[in-house]
N, C-alpha and C. Protein backbone atom coordinates (compact mmCIF):
# COMPACT_ATOMS: atom_id res chain seq x y z
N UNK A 1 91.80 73.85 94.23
CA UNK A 1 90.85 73.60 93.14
C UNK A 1 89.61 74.46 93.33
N UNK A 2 89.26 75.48 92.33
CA UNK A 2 88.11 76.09 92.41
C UNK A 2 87.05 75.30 92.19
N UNK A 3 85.93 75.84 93.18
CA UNK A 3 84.52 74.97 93.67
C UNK A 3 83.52 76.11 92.98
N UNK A 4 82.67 75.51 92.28
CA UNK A 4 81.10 76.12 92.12
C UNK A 4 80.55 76.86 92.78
N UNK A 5 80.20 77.97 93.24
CA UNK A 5 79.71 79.28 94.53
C UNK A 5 78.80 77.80 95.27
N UNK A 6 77.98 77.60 94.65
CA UNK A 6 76.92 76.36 95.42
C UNK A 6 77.36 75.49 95.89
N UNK A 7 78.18 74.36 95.25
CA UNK A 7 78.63 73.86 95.63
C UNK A 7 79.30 73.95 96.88
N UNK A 8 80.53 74.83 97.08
CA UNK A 8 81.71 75.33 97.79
C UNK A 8 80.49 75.50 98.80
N UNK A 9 79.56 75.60 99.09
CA UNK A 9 78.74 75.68 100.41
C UNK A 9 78.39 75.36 101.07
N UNK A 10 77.33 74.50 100.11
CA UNK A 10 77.14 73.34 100.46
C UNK A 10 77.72 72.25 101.07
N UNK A 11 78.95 71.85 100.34
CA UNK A 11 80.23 71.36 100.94
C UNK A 11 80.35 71.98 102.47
N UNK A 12 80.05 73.24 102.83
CA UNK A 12 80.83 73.10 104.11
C UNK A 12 79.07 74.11 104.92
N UNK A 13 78.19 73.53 104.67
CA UNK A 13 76.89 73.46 105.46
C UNK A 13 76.83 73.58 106.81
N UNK A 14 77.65 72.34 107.20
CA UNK A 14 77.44 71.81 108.53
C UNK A 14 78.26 72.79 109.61
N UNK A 15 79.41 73.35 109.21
CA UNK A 15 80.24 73.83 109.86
C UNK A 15 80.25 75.25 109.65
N UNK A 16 79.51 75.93 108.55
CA UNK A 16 79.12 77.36 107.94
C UNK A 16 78.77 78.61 109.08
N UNK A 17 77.70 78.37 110.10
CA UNK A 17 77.49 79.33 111.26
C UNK A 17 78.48 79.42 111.79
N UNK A 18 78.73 78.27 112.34
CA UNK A 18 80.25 78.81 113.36
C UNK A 18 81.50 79.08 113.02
N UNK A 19 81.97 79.08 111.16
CA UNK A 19 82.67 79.46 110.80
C UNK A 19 82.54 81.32 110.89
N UNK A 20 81.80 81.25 110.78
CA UNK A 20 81.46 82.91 110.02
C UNK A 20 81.09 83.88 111.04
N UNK A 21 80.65 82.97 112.34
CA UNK A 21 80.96 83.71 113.70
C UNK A 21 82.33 83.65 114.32
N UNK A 22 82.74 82.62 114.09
CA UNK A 22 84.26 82.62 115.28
C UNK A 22 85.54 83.51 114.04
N UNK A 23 84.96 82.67 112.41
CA UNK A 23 87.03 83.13 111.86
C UNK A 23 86.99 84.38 111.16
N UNK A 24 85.76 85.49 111.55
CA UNK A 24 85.93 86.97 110.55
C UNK A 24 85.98 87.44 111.93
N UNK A 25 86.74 88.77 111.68
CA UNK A 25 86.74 89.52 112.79
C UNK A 25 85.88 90.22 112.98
N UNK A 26 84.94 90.34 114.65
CA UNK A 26 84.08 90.99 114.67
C UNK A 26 82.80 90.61 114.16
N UNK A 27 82.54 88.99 113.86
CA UNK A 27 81.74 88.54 112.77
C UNK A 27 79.97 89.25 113.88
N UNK A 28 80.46 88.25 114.89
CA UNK A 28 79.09 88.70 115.80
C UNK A 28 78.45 90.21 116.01
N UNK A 29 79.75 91.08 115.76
CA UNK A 29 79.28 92.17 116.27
C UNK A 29 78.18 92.60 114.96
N UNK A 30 79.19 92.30 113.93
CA UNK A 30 78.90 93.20 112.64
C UNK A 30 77.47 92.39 112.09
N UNK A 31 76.93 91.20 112.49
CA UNK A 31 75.63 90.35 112.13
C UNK A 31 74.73 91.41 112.95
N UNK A 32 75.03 91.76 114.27
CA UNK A 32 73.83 92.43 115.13
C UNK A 32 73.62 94.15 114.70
N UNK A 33 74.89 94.56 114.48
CA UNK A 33 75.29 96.00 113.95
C UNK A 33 73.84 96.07 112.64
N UNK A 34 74.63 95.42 111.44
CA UNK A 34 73.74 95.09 110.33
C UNK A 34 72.17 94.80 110.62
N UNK A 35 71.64 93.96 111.52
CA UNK A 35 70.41 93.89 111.76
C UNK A 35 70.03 94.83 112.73
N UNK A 36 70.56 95.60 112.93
CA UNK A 36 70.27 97.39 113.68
C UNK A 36 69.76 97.97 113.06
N UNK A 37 70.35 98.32 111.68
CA UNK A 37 70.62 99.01 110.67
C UNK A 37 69.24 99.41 109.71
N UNK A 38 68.24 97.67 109.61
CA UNK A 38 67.25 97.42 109.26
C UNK A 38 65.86 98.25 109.65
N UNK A 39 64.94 98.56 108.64
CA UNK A 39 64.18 99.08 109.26
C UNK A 39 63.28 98.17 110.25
N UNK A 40 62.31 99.17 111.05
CA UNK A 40 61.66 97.41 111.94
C UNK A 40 59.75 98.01 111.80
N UNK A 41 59.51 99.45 110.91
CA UNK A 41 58.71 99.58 110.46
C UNK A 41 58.14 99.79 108.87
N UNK A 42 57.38 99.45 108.37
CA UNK A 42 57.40 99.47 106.98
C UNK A 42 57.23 101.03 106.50
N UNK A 43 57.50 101.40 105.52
CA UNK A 43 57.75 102.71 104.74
C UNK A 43 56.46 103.11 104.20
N UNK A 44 55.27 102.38 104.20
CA UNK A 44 53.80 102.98 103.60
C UNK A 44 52.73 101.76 104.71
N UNK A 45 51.71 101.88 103.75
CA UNK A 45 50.70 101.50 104.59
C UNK A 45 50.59 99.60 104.60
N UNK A 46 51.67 98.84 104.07
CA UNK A 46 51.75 97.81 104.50
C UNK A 46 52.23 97.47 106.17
N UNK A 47 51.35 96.22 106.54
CA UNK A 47 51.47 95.49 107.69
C UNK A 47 52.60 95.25 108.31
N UNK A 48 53.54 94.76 107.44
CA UNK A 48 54.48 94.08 107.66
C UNK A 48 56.03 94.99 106.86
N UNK A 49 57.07 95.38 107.70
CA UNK A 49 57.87 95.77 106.37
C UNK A 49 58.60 95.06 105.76
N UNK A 50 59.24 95.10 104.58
CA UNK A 50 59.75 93.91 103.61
C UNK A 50 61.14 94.31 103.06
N UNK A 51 61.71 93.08 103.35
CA UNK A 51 63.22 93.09 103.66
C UNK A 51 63.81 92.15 102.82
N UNK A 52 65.08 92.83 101.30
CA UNK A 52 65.82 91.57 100.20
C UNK A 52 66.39 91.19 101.10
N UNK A 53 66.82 89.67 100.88
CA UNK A 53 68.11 89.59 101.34
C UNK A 53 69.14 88.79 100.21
N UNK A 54 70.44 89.45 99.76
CA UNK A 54 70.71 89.06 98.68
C UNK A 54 72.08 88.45 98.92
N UNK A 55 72.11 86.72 98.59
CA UNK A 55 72.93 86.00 99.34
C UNK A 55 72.75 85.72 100.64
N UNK A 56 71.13 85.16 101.52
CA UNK A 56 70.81 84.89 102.67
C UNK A 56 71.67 84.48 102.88
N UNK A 57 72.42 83.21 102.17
CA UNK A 57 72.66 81.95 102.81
C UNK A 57 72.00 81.65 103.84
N UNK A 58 72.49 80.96 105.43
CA UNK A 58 71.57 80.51 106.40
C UNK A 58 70.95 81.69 107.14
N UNK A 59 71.16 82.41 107.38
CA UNK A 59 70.08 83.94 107.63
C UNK A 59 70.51 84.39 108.98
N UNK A 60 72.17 84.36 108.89
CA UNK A 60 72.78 85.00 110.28
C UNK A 60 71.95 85.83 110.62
N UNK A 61 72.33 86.80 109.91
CA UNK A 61 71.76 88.09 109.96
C UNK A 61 70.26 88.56 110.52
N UNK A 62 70.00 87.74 110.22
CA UNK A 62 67.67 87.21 110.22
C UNK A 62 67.82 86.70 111.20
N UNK A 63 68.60 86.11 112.06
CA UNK A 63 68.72 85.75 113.55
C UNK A 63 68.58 87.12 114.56
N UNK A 64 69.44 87.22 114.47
CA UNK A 64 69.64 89.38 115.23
C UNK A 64 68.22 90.02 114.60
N UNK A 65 67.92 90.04 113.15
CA UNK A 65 66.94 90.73 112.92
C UNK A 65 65.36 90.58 113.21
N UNK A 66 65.15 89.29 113.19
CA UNK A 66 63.95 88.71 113.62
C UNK A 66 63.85 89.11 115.22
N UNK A 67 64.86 89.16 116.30
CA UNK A 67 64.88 89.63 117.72
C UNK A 67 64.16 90.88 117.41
N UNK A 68 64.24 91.83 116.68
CA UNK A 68 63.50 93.03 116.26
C UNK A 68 62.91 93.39 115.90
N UNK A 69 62.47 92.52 114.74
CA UNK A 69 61.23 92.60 113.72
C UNK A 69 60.67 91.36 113.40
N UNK A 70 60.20 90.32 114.37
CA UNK A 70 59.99 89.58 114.34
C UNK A 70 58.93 88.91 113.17
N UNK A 71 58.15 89.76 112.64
CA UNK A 71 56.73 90.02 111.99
C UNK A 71 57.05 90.69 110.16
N UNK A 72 58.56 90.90 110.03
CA UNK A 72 58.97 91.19 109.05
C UNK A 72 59.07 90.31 108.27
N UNK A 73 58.66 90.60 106.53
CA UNK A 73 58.61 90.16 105.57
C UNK A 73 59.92 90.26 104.41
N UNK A 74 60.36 88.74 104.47
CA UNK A 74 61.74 88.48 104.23
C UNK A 74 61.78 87.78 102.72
N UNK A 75 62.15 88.55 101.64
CA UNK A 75 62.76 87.81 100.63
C UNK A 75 64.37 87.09 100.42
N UNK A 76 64.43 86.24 100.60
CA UNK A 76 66.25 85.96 100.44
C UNK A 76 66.23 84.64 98.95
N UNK A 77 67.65 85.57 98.50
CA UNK A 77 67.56 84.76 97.45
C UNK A 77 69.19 84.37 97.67
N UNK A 78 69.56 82.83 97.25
CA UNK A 78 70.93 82.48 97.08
C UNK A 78 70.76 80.99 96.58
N UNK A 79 72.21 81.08 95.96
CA UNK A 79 72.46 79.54 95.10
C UNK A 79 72.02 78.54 95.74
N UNK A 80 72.42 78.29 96.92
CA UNK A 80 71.93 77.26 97.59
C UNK A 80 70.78 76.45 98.07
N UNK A 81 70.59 75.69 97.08
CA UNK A 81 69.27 74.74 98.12
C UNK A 81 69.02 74.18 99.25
N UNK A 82 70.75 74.26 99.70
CA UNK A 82 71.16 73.55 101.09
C UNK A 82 70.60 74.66 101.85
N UNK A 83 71.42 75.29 101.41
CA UNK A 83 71.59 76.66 102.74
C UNK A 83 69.99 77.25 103.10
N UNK A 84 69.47 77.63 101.80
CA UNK A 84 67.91 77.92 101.92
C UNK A 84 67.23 76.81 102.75
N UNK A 85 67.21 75.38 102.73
CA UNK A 85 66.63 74.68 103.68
C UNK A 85 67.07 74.46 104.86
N UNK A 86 68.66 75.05 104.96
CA UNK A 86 69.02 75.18 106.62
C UNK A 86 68.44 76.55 107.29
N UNK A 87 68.28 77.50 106.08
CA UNK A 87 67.32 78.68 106.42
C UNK A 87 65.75 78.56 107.15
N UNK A 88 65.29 77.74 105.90
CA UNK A 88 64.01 77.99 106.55
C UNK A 88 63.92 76.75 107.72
N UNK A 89 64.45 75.93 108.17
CA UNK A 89 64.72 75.18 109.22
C UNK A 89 64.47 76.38 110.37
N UNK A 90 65.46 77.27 110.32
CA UNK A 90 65.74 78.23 111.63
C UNK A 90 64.72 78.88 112.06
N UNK A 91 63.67 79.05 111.09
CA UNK A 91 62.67 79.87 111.39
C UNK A 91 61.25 79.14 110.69
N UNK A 92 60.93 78.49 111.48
CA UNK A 92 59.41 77.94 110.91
C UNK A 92 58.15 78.61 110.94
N UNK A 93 58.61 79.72 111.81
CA UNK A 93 57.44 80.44 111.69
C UNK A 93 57.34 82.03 111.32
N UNK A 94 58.62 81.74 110.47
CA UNK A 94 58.58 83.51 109.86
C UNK A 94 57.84 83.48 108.87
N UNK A 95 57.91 84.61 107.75
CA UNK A 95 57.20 84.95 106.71
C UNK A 95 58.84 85.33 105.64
N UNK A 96 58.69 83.99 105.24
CA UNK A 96 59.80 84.07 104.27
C UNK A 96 59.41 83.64 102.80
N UNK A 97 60.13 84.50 101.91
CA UNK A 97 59.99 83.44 100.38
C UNK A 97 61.54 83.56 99.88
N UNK A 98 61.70 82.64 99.70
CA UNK A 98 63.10 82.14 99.61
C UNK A 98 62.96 82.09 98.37
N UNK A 99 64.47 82.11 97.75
CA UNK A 99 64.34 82.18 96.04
C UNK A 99 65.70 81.23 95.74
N UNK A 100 65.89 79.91 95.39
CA UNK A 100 66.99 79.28 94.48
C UNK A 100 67.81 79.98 93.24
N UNK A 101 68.64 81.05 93.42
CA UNK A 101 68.87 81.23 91.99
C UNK A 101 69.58 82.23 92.19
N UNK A 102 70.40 83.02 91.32
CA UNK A 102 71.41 83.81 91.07
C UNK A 102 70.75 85.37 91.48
N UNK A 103 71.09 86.46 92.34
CA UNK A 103 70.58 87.90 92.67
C UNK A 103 70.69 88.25 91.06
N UNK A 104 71.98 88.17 90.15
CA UNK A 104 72.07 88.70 89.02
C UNK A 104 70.90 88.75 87.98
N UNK A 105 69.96 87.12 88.52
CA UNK A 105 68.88 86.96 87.12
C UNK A 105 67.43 86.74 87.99
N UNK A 106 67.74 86.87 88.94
CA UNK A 106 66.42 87.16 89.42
C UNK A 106 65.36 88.38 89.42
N UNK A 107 64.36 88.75 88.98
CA UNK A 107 63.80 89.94 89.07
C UNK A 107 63.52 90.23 90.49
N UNK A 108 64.07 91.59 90.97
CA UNK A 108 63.23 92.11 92.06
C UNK A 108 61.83 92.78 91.99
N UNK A 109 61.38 93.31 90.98
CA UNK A 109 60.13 93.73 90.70
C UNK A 109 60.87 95.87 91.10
N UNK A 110 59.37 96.52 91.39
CA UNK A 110 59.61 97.66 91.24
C UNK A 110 59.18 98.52 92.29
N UNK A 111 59.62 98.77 93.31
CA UNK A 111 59.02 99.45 94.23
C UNK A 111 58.94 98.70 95.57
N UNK A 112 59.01 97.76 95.85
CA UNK A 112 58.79 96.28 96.55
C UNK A 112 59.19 96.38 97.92
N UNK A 113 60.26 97.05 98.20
CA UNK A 113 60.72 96.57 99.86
C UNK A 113 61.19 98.30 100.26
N UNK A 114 61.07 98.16 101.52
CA UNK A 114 61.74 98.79 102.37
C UNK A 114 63.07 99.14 102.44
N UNK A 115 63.83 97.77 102.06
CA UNK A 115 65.09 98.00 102.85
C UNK A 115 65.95 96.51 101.94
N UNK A 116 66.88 96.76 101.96
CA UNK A 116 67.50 95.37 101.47
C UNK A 116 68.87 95.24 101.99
N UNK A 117 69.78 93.93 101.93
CA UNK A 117 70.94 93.85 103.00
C UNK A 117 70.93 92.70 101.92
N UNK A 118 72.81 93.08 102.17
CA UNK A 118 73.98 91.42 101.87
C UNK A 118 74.63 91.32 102.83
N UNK A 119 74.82 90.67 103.17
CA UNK A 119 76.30 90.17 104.36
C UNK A 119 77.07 89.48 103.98
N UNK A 120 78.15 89.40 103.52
CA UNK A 120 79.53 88.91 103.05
C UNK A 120 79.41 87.60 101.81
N UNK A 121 78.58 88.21 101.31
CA UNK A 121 78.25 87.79 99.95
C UNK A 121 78.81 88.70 98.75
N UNK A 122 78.90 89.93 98.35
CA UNK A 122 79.06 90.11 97.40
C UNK A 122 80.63 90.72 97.15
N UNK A 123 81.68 90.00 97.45
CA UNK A 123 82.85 90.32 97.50
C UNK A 123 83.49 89.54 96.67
N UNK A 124 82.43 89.03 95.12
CA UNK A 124 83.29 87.81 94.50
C UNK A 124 82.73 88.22 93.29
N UNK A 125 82.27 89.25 93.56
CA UNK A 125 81.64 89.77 91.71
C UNK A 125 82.57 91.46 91.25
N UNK A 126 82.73 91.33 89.95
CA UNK A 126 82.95 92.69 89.18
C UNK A 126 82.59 93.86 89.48
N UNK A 127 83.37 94.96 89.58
CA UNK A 127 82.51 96.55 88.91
C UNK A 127 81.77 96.03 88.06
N UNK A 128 81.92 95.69 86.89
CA UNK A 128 81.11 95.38 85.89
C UNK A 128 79.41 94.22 86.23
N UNK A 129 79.84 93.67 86.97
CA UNK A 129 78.48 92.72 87.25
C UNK A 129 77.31 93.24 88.43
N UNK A 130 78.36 94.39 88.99
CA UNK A 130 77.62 94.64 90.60
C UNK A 130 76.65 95.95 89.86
N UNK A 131 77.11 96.79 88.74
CA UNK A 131 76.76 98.07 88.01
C UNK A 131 75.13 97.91 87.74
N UNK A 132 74.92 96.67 86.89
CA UNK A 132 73.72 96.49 86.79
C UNK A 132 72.61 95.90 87.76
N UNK A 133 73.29 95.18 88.77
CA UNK A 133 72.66 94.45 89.92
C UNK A 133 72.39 95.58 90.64
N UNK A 134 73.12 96.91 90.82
CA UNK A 134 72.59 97.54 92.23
C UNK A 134 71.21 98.67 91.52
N UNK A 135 71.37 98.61 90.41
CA UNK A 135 70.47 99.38 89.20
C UNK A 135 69.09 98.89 89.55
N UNK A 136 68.86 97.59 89.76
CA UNK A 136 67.62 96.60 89.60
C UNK A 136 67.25 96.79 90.89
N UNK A 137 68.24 96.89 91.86
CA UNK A 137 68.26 97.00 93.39
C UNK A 137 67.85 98.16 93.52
N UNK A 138 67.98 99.48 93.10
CA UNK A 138 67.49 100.65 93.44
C UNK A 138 66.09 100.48 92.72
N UNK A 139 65.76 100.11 92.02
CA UNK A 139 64.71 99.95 91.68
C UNK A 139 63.89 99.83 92.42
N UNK A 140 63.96 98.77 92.78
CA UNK A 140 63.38 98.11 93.75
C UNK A 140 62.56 97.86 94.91
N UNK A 141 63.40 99.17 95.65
CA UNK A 141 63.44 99.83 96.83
C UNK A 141 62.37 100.94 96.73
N UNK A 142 61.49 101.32 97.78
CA UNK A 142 60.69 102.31 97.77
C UNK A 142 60.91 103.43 97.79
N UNK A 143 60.13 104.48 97.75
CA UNK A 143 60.65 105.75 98.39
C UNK A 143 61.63 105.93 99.37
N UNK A 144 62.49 106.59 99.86
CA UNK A 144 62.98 106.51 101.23
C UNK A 144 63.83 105.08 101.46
N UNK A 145 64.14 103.95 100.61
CA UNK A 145 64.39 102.74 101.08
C UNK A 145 65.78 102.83 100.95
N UNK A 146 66.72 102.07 101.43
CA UNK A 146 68.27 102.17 101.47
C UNK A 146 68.24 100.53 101.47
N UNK A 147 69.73 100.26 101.33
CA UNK A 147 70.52 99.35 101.34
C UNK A 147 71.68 99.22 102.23
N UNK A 148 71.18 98.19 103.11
CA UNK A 148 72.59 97.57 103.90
C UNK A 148 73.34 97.18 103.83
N UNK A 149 74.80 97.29 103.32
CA UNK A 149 75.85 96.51 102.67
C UNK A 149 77.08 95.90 103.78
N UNK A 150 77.09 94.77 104.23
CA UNK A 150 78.07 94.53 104.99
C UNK A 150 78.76 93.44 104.42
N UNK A 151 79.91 93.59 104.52
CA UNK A 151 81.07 92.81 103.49
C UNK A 151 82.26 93.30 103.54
N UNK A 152 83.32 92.29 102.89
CA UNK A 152 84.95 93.13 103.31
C UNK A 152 85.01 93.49 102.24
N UNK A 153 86.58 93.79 102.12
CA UNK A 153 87.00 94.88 101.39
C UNK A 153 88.65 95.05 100.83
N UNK A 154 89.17 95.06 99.53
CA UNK A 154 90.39 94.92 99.50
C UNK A 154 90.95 96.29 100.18
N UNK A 155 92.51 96.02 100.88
CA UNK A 155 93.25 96.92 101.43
C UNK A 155 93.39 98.25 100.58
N UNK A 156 93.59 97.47 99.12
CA UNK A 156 94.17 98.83 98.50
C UNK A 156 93.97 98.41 96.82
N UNK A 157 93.93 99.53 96.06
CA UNK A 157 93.79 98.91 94.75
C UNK A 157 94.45 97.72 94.25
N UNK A 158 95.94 97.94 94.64
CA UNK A 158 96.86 97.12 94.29
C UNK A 158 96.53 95.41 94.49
N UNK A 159 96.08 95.41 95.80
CA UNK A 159 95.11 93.83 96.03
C UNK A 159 94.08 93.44 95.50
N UNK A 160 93.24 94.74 95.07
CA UNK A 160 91.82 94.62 94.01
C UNK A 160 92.42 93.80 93.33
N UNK A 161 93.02 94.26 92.31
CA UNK A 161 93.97 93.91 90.72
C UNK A 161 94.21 92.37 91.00
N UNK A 162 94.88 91.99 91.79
CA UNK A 162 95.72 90.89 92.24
C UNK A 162 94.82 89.86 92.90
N UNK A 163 93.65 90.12 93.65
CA UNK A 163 92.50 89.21 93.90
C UNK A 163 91.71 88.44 92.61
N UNK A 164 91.42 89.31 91.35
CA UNK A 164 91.49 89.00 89.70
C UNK A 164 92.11 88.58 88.63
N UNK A 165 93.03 88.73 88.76
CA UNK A 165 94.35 88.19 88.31
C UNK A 165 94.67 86.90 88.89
N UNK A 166 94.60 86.74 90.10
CA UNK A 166 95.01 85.13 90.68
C UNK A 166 93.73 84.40 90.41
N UNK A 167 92.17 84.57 90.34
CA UNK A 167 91.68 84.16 89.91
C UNK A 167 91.25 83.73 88.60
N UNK A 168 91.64 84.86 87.72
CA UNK A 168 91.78 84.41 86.03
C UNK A 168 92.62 83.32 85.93
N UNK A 169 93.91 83.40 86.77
CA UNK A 169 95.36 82.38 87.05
C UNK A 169 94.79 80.87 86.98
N UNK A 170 93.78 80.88 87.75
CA UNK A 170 93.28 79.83 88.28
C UNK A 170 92.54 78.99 87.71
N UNK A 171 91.67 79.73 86.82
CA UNK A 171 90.24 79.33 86.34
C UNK A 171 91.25 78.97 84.71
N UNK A 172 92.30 79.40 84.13
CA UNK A 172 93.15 78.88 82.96
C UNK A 172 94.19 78.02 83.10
N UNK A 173 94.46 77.80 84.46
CA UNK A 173 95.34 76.61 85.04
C UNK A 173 94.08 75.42 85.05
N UNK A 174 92.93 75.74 85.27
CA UNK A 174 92.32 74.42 85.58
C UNK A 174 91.63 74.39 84.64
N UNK A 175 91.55 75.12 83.08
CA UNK A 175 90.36 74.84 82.06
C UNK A 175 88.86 75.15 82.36
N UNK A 176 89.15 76.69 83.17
CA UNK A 176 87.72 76.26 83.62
C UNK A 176 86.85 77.53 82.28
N UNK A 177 86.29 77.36 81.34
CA UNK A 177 85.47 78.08 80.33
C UNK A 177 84.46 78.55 80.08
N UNK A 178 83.73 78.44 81.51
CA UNK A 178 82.41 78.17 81.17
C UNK A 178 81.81 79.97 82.05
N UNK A 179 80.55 80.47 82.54
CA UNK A 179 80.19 81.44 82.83
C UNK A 179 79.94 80.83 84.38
N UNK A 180 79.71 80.36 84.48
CA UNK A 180 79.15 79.71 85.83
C UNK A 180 80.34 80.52 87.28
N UNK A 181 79.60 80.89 89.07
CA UNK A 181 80.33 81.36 89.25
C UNK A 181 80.95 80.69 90.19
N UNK A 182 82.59 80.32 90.46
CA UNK A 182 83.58 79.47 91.34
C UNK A 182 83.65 80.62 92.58
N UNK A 183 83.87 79.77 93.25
CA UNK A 183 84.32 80.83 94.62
C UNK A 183 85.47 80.70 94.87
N UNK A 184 85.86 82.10 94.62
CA UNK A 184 86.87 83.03 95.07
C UNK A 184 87.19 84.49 95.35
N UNK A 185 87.81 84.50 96.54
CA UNK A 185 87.00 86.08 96.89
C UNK A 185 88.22 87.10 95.94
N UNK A 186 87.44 88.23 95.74
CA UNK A 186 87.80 89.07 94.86
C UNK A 186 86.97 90.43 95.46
N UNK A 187 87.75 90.75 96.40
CA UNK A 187 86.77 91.98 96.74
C UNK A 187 87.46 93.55 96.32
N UNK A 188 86.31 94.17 96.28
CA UNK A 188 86.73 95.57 95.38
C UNK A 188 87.27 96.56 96.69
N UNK A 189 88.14 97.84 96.64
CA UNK A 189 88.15 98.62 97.85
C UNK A 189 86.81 99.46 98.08
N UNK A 190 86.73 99.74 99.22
CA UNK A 190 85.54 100.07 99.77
C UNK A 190 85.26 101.45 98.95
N UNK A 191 86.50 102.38 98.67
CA UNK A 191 85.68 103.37 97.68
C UNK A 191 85.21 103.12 96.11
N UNK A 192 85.79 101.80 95.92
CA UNK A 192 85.60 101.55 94.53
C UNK A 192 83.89 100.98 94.25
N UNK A 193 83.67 100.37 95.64
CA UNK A 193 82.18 99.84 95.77
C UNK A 193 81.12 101.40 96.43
N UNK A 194 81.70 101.61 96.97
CA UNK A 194 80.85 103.15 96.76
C UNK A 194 80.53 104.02 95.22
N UNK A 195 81.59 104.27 94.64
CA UNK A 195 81.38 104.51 93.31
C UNK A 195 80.29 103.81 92.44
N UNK A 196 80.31 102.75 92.59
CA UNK A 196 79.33 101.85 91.74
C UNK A 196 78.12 102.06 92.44
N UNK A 197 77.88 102.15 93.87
CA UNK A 197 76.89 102.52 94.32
C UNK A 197 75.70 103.47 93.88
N UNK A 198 76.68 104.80 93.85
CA UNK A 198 76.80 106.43 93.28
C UNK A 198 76.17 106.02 91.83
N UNK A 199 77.11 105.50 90.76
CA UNK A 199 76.54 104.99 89.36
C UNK A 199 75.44 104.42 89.63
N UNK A 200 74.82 103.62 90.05
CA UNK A 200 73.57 102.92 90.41
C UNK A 200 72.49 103.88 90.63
N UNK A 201 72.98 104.86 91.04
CA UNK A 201 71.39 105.86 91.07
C UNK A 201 70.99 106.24 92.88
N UNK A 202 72.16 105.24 93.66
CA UNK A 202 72.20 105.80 95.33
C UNK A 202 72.52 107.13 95.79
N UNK A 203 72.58 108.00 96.07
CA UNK A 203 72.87 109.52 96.04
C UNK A 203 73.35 109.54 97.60
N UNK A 204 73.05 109.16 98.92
CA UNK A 204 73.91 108.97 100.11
C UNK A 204 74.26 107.70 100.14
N UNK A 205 75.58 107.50 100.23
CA UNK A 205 76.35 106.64 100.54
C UNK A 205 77.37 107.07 101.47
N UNK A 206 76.80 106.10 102.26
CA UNK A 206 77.86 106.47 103.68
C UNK A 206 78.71 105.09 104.50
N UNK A 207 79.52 104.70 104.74
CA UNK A 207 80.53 103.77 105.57
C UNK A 207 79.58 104.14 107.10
N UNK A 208 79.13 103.26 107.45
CA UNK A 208 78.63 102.96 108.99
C UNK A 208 80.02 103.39 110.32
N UNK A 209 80.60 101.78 109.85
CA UNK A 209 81.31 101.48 110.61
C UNK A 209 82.32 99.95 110.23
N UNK A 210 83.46 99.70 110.80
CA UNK A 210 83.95 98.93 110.34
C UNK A 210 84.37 97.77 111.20
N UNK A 211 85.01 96.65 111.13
CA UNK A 211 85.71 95.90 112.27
C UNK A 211 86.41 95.33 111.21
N UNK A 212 87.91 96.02 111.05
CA UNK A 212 88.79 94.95 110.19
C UNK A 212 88.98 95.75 108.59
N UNK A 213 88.96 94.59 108.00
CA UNK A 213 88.42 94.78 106.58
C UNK A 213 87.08 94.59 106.02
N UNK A 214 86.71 94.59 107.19
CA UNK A 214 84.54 94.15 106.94
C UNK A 214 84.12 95.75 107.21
N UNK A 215 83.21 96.17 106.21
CA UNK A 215 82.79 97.06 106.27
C UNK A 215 81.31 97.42 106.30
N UNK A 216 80.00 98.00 107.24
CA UNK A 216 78.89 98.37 107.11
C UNK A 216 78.68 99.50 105.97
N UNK A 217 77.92 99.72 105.09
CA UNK A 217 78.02 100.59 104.17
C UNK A 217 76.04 100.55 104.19
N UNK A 218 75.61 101.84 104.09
CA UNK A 218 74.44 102.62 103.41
C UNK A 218 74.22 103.38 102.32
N UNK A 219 73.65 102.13 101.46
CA UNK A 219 73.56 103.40 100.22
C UNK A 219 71.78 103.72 100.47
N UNK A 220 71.32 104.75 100.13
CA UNK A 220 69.65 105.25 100.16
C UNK A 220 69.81 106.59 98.93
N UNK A 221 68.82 106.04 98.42
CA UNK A 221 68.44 106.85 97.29
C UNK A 221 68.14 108.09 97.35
């Protein structure tokens, strides 16, 4: 039975960190890899440098990264009210503004951060939905600013197709009509999410490194 993105999370809160460290392969490496990746000085004459994070959830990632940039200025935005208050639990004394609400309809503003990162969040949205999101995202970003993309990846087109298809399957087996988004992963192949990158207005895009089907990816303008 397909679950609500929020919901489906919420639901499994309690058990969420140590899922996402022990059952992806490489989960630990690729949380510390990714918070490498980050800048740990700001790009102009602000104090502090400032870092999206799109789909915090509980802020693996901001664990490894805070060891580094302890003093960094963290936007994270995701569905969850749970997860955001198991977030800011972890860190009471960072400099966070947390945001309740969809990356798709949230404004990032224009010029704003340094640097921005997802971690295995955006493997459940469209070519079509990610086209305009990474648009707003380059925006966003300063001079010089890039994007951290870590997330898996279908094997091959043929599984793209078929990750969409079993989910359309799903969502008309159960009446589901509405816009709202269910979780189910649907991830694009890694050159197909580079492309959209490229369309977005990123001009280097480069694959880091991989463990599996999880992939580090840099796009910078």
């Amino acid at each position: 039975m397909l679950e609500k993105m929020d919901v489906f999370f919420e639901n499994r809160l309690d058990t969420y960190d140590d899922h996402m460290r022990e059952s992806i392969e490489g989960a630990r490496k690729f949380y510390r890899f990714t918070a490498e990746m980050l800048p740990i000085k700001p790009t102009s004459d602000q104090t502090k440098v400032r870092i999206l994070d799109l789909g915090c959830g509980t802020g693996l990632e901001l664990e490894d990264y805070f060891a580094l940039c302890g003093e960094a200025d963290i936007t994270g935005i995701d569905l969850s009210a749970a997860m955001l208050h198991a977030l800011s639990a972890k860190f009471p004394d960072r400099t966070l503004h947390l945001i309740q609400g969809s990356y798709f309809d949230v404004p990032f503003g224009e010029r704003v951060y340094d640097a921005a990162v997802s971690v295995e969040s955006l493997h459940h949205f469209t070519k079509e939905e990610k086209l305009p999101l990474y648009q707003k995202l380059a925006s966003a970003l300063k001079p010089n600013g890039y994007f951290i993309l870590t997330d898996y990846f279908a094997e091959s087109e043929e599984k793209e197709t078929e990750y969409f298809e079993t989910l359309k399957a799903l969502k008309e087996e159960q009446h589901i009509t509405d816009n709202a988004f269910y979780h189910y992963d649907t991830p694009l192949t890694v050159a197909h999410e580079i492309q959209i990158l490229h369309a977005a207005g990123f001009e280097d895009v480069q694959i880091l490194k991989n463990w599996g089907a999880t992939y580090t990816v840099r796009a910078a303008l």
